[in-house]
PDB file of N, CA and C in Angstrom:
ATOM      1  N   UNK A   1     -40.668  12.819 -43.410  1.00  0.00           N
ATOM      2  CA  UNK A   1     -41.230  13.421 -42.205  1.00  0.00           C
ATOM      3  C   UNK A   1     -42.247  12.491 -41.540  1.00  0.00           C
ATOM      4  N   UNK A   2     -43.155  11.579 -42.379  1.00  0.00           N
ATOM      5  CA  UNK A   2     -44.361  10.863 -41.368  1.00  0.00           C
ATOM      6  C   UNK A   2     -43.421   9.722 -40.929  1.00  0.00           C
ATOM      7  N   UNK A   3     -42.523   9.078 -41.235  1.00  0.00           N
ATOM      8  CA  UNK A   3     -41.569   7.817 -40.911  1.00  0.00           C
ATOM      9  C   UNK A   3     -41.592   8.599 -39.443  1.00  0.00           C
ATOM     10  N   UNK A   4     -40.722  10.026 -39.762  1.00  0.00           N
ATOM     11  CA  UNK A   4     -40.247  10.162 -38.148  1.00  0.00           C
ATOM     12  C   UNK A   4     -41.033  10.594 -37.029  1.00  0.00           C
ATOM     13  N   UNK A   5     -42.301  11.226 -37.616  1.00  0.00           N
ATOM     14  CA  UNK A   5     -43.348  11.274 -36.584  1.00  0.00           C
ATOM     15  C   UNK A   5     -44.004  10.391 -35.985  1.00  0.00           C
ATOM     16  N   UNK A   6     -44.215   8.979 -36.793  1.00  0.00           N
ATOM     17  CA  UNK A   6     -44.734   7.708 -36.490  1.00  0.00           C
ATOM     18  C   UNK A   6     -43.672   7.158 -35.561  1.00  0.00           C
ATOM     19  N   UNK A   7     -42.159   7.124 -35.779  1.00  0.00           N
ATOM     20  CA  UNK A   7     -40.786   6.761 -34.634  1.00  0.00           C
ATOM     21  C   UNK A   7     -41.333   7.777 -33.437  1.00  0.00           C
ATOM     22  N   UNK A   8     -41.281   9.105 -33.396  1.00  0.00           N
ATOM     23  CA  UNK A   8     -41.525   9.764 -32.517  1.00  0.00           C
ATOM     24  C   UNK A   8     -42.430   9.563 -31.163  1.00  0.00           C
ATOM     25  N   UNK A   9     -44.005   9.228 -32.074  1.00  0.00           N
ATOM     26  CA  UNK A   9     -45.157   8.786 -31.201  1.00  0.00           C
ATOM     27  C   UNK A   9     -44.843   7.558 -30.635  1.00  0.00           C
ATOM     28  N   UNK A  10     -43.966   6.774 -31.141  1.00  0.00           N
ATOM     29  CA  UNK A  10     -43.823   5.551 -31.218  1.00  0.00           C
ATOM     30  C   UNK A  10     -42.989   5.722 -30.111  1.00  0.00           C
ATOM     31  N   UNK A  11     -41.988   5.969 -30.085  1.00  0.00           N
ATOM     32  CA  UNK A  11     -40.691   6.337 -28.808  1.00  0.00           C
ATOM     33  C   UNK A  11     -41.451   6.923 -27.167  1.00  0.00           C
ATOM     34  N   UNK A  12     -42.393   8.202 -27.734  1.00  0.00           N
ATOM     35  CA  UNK A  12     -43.112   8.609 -26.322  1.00  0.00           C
ATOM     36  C   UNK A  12     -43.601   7.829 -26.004  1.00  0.00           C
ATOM     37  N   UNK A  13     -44.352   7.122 -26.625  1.00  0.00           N
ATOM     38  CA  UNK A  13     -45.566   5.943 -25.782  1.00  0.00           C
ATOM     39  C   UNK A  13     -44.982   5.423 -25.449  1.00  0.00           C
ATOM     40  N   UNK A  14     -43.993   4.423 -25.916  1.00  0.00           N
ATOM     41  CA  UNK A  14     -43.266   3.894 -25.119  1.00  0.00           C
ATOM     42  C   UNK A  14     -42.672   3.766 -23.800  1.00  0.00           C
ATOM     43  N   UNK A  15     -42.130   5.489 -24.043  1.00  0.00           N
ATOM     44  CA  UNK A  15     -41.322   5.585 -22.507  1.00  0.00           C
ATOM     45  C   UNK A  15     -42.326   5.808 -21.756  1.00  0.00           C
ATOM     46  N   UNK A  16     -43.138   6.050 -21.718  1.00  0.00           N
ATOM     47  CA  UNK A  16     -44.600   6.609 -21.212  1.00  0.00           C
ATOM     48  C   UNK A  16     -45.046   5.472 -20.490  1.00  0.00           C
ATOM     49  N   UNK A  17     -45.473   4.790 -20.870  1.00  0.00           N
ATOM     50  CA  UNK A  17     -46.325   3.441 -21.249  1.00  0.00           C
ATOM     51  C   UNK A  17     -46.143   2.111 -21.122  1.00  0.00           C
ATOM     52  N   UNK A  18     -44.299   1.723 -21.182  1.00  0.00           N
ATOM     53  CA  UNK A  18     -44.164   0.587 -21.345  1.00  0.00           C
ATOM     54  C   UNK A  18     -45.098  -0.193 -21.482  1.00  0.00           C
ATOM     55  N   UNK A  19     -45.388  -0.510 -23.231  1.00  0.00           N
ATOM     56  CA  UNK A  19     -46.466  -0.896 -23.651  1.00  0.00           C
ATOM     57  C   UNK A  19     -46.664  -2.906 -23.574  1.00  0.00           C
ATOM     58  N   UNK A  20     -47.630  -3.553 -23.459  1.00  0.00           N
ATOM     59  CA  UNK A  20     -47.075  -4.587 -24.120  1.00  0.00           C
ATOM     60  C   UNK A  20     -47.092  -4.903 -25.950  1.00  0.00           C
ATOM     61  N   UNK A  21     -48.011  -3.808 -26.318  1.00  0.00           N
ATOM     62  CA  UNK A  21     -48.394  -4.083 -27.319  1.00  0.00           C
ATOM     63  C   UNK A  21     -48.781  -2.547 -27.926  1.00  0.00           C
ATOM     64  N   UNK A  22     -47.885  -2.194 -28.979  1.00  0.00           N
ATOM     65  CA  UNK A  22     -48.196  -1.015 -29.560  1.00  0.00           C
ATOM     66  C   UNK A  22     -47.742  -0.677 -31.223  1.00  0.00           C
ATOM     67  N   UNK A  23     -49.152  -0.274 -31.505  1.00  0.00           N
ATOM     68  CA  UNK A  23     -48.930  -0.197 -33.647  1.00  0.00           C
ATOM     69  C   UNK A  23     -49.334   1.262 -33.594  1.00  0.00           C
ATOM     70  N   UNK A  24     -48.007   2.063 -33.927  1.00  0.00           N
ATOM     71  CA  UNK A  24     -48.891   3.076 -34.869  1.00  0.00           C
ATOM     72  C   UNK A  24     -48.797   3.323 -35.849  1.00  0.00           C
ATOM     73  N   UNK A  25     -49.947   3.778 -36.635  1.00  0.00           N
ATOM     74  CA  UNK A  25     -50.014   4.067 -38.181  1.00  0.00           C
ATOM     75  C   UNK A  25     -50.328   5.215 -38.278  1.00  0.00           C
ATOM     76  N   UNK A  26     -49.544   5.728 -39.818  1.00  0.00           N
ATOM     77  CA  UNK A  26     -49.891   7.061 -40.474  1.00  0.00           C
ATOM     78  C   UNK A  26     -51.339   7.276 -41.492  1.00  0.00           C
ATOM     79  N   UNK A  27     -51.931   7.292 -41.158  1.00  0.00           N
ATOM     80  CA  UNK A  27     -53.149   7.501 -41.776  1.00  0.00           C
ATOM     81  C   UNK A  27     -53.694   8.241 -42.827  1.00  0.00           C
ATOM     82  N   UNK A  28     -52.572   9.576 -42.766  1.00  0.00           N
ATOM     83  CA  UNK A  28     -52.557  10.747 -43.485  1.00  0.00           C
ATOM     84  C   UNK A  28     -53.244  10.845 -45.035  1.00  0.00           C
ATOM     85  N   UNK A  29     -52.795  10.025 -45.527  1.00  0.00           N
ATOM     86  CA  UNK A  29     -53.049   9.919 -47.108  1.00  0.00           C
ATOM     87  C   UNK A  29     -54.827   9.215 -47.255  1.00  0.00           C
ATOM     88  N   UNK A  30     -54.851   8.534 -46.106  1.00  0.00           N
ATOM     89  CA  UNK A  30     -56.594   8.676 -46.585  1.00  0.00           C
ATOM     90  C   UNK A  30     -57.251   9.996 -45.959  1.00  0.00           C
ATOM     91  N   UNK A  31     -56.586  11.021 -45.703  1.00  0.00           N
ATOM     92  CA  UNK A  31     -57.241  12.407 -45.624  1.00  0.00           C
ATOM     93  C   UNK A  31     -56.927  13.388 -46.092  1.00  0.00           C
ATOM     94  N   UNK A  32     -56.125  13.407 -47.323  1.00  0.00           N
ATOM     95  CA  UNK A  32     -55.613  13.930 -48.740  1.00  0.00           C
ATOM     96  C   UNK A  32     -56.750  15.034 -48.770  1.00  0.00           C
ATOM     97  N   UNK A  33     -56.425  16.351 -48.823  1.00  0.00           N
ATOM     98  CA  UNK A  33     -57.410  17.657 -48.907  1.00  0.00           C
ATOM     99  C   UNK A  33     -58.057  17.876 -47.730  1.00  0.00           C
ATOM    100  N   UNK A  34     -57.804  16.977 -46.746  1.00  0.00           N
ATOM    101  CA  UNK A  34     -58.609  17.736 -45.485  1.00  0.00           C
ATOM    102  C   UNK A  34     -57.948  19.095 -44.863  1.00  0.00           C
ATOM    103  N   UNK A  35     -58.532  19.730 -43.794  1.00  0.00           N
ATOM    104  CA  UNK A  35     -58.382  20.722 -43.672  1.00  0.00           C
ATOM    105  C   UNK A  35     -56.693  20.235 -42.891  1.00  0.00           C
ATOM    106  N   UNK A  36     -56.743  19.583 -41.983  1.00  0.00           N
ATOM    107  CA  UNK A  36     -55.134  19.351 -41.217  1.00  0.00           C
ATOM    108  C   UNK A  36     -54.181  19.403 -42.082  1.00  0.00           C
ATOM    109  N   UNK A  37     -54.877  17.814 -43.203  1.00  0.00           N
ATOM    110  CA  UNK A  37     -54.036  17.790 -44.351  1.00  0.00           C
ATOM    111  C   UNK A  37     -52.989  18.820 -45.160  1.00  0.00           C
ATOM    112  N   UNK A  38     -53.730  20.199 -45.428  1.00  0.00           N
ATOM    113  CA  UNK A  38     -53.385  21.003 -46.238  1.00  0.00           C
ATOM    114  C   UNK A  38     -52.736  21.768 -44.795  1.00  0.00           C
ATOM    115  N   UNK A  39     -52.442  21.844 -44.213  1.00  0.00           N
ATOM    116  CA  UNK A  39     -51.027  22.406 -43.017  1.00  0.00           C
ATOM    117  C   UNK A  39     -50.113  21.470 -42.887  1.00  0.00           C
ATOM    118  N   UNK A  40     -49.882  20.386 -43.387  1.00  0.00           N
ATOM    119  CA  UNK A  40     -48.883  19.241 -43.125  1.00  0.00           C
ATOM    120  C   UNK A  40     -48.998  18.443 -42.077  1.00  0.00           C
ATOM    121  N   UNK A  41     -50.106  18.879 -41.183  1.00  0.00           N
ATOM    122  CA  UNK A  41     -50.320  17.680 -39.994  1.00  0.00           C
ATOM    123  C   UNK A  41     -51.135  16.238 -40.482  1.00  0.00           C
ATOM    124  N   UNK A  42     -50.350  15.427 -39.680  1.00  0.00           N
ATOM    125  CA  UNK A  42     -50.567  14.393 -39.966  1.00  0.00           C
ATOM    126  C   UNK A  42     -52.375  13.822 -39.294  1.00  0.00           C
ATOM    127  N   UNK A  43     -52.168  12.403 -39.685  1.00  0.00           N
ATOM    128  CA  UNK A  43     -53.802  12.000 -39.396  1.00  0.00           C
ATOM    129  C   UNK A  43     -53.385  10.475 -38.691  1.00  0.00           C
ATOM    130  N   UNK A  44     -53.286   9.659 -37.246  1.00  0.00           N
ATOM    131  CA  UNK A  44     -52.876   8.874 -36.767  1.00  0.00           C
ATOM    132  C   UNK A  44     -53.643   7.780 -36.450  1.00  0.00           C
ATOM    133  N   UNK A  45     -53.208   6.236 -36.110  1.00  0.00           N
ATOM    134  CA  UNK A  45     -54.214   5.498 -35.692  1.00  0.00           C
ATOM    135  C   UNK A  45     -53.321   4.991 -34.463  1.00  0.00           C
ATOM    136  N   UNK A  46     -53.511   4.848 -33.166  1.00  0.00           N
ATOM    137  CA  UNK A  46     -52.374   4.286 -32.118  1.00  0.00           C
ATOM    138  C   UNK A  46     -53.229   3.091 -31.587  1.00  0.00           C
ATOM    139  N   UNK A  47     -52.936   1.708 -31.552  1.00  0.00           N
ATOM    140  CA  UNK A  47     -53.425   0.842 -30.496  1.00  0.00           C
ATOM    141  C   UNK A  47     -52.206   0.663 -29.861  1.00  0.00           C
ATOM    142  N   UNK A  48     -52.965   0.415 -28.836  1.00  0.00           N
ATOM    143  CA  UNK A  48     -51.618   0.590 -27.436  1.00  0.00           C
ATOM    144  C   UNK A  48     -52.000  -0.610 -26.447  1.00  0.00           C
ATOM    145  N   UNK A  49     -51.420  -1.256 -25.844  1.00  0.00           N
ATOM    146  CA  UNK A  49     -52.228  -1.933 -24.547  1.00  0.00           C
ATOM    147  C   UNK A  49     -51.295  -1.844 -23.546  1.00  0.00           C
ATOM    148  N   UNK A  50     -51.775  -1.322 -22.563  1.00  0.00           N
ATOM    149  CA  UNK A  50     -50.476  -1.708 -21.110  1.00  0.00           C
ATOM    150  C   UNK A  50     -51.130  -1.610 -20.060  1.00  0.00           C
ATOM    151  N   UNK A  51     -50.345  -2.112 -19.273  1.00  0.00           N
ATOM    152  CA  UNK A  51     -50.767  -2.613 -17.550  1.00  0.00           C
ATOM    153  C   UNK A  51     -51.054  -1.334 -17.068  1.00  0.00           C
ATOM    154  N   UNK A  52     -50.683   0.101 -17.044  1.00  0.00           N
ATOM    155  CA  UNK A  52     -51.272   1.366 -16.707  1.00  0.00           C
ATOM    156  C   UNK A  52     -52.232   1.711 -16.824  1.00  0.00           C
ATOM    157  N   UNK A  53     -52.796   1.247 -17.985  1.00  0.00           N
ATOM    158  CA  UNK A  53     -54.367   1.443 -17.886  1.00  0.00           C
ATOM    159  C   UNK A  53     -55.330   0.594 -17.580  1.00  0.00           C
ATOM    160  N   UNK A  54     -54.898  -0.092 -16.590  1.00  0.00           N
ATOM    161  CA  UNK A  54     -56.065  -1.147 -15.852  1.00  0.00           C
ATOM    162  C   UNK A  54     -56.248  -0.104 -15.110  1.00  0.00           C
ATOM    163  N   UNK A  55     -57.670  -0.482 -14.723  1.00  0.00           N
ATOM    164  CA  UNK A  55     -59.093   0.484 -14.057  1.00  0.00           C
ATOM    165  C   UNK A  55     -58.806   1.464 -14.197  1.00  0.00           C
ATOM    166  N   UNK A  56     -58.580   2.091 -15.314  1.00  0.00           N
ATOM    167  CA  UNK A  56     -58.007   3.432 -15.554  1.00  0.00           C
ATOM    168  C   UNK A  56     -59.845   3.745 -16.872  1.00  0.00           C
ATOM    169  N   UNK A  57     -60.587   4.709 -16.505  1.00  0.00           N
ATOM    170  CA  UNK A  57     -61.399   4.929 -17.590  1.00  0.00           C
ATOM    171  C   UNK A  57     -60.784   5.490 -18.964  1.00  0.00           C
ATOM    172  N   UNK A  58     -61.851   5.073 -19.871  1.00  0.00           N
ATOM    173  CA  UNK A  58     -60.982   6.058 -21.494  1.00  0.00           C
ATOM    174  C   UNK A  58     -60.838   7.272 -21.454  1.00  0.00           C
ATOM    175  N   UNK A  59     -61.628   8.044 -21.195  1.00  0.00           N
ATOM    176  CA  UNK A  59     -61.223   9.113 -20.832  1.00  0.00           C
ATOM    177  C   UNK A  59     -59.806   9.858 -20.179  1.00  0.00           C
ATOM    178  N   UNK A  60     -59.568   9.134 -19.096  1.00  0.00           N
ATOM    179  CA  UNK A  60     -58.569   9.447 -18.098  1.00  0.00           C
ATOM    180  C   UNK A  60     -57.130   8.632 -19.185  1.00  0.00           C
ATOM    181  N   UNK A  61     -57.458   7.767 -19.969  1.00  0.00           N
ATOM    182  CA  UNK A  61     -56.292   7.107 -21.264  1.00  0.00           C
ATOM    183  C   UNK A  61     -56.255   8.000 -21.968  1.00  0.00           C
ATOM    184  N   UNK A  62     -57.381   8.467 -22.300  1.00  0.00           N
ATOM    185  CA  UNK A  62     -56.742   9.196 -23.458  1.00  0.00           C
ATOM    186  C   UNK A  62     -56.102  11.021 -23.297  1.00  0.00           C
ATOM    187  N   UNK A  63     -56.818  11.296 -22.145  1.00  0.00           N
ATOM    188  CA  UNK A  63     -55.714  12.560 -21.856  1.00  0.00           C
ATOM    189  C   UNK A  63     -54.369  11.820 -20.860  1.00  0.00           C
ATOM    190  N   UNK A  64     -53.909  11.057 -20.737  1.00  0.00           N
ATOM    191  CA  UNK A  64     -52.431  10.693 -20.737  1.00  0.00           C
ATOM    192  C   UNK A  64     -51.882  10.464 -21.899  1.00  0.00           C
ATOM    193  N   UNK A  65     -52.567   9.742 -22.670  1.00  0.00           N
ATOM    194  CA  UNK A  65     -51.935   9.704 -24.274  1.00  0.00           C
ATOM    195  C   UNK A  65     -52.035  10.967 -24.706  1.00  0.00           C
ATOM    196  N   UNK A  66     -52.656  12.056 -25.109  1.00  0.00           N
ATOM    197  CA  UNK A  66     -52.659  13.528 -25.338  1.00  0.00           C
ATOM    198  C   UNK A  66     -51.472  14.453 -24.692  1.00  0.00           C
ATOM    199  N   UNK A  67     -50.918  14.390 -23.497  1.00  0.00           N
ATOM    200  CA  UNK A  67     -50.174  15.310 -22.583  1.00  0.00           C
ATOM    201  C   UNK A  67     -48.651  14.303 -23.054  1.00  0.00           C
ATOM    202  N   UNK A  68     -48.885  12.872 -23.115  1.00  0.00           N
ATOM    203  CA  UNK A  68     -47.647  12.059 -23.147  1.00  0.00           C
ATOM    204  C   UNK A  68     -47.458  12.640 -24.835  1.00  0.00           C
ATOM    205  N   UNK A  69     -47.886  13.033 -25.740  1.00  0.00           N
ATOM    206  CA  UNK A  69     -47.198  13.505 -27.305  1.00  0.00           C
ATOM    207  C   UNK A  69     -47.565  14.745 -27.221  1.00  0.00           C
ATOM    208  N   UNK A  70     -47.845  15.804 -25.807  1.00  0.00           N
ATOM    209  CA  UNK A  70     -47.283  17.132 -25.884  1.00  0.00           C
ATOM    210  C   UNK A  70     -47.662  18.116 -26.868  1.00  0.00           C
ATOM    211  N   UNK A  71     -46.624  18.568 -27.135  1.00  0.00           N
ATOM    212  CA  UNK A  71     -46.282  19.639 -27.975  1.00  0.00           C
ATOM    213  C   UNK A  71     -46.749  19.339 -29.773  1.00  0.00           C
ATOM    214  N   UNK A  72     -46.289  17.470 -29.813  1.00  0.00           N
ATOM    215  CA  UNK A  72     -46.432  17.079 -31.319  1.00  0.00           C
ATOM    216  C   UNK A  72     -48.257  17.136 -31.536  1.00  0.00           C
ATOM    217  N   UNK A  73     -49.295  17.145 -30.765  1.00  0.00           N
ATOM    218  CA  UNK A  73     -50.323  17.404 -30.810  1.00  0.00           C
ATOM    219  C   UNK A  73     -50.854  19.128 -31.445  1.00  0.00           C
ATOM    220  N   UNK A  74     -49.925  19.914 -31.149  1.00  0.00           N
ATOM    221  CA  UNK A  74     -50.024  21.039 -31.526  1.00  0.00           C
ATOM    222  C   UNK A  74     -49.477  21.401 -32.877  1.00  0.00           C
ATOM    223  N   UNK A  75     -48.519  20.323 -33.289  1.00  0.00           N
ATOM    224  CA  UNK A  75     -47.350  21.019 -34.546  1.00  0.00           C
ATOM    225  C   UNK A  75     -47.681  19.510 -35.304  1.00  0.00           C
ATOM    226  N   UNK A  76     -47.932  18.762 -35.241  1.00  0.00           N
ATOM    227  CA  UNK A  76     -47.477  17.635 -36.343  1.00  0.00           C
ATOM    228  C   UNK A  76     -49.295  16.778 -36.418  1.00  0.00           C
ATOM    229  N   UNK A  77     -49.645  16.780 -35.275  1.00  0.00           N
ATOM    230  CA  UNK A  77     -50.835  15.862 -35.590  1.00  0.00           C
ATOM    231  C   UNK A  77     -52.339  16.321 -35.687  1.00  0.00           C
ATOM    232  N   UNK A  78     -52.786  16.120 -36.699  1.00  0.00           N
ATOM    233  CA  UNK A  78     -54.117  16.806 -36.471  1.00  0.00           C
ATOM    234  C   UNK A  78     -55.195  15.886 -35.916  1.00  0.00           C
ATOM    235  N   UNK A  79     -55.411  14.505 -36.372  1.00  0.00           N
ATOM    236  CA  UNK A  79     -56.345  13.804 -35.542  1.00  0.00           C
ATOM    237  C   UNK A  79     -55.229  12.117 -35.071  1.00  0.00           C
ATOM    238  N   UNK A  80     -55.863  12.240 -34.001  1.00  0.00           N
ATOM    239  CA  UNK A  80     -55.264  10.917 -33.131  1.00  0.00           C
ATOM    240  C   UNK A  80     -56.364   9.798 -32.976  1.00  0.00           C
ATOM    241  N   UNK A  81     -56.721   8.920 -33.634  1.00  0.00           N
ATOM    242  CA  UNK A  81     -57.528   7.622 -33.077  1.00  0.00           C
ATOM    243  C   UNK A  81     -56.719   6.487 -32.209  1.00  0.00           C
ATOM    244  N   UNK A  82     -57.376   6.666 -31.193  1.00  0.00           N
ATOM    245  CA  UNK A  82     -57.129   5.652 -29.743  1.00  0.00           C
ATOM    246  C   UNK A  82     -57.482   4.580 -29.566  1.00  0.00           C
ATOM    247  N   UNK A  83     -57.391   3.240 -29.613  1.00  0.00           N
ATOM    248  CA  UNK A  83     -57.438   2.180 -29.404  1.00  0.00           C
ATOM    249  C   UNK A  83     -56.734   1.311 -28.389  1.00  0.00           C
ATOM    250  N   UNK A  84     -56.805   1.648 -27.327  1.00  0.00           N
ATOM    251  CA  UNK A  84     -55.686   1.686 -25.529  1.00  0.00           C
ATOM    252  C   UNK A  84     -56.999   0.445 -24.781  1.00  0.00           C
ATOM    253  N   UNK A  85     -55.954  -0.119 -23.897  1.00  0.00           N
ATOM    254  CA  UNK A  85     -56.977  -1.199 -23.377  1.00  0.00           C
ATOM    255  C   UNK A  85     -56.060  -1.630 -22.455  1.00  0.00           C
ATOM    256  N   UNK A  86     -55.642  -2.577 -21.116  1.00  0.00           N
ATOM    257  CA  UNK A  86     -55.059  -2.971 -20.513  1.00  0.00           C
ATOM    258  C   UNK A  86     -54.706  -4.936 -20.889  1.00  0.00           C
ATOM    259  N   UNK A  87     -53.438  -5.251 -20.924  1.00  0.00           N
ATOM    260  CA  UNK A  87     -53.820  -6.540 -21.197  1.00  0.00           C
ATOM    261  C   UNK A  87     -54.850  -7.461 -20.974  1.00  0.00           C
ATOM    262  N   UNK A  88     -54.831  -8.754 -21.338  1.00  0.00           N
ATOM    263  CA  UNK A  88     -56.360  -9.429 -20.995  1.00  0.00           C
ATOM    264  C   UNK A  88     -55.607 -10.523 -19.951  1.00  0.00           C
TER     265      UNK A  88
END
């Protein structure tokens, strides 16, 4: 199940985003007994970089990254760390 949630996030951002540069990781297991943990939601790390978010504030990145994984924010992920930036 985290293989395909990590493909999943991985696939939206993408189409989302056309990224130049994007890692995400499952994090989950260094939060073994947390409260998400024990519902099966996962724990994420996303760096992302793309030309969409030039002069774009973090804020305004990170609720496009939030609305762009939807629904999986509600059912699969419990915390998301953001690391989004526009190329250099």
């Amino acid at each position: 199940m985290t293989m395909e949630r990590v493909a999943r996030i991985d696939t939206l951002l993408r189409d989302a985003f056309a990224p130049t540069h994007l890692l995400v990781k499952d994090q989950s297991h260094l939060h073994a007994g947390h409260a998400g943990a024990q519902d099966g939601l996962g724990h994420f790390h996303v760096k992302i970089v793309s030309e969409q978010f030039r002069n774009t504030n973090r804020v305004k990145i990170h609720q496009a990254i939030y609305a762009t994984l939807g629904e999986m924010m509600r059912t699969d992920i419990h915390a998301l760390a953001i690391d989004a930036s526009a190329p250099d």
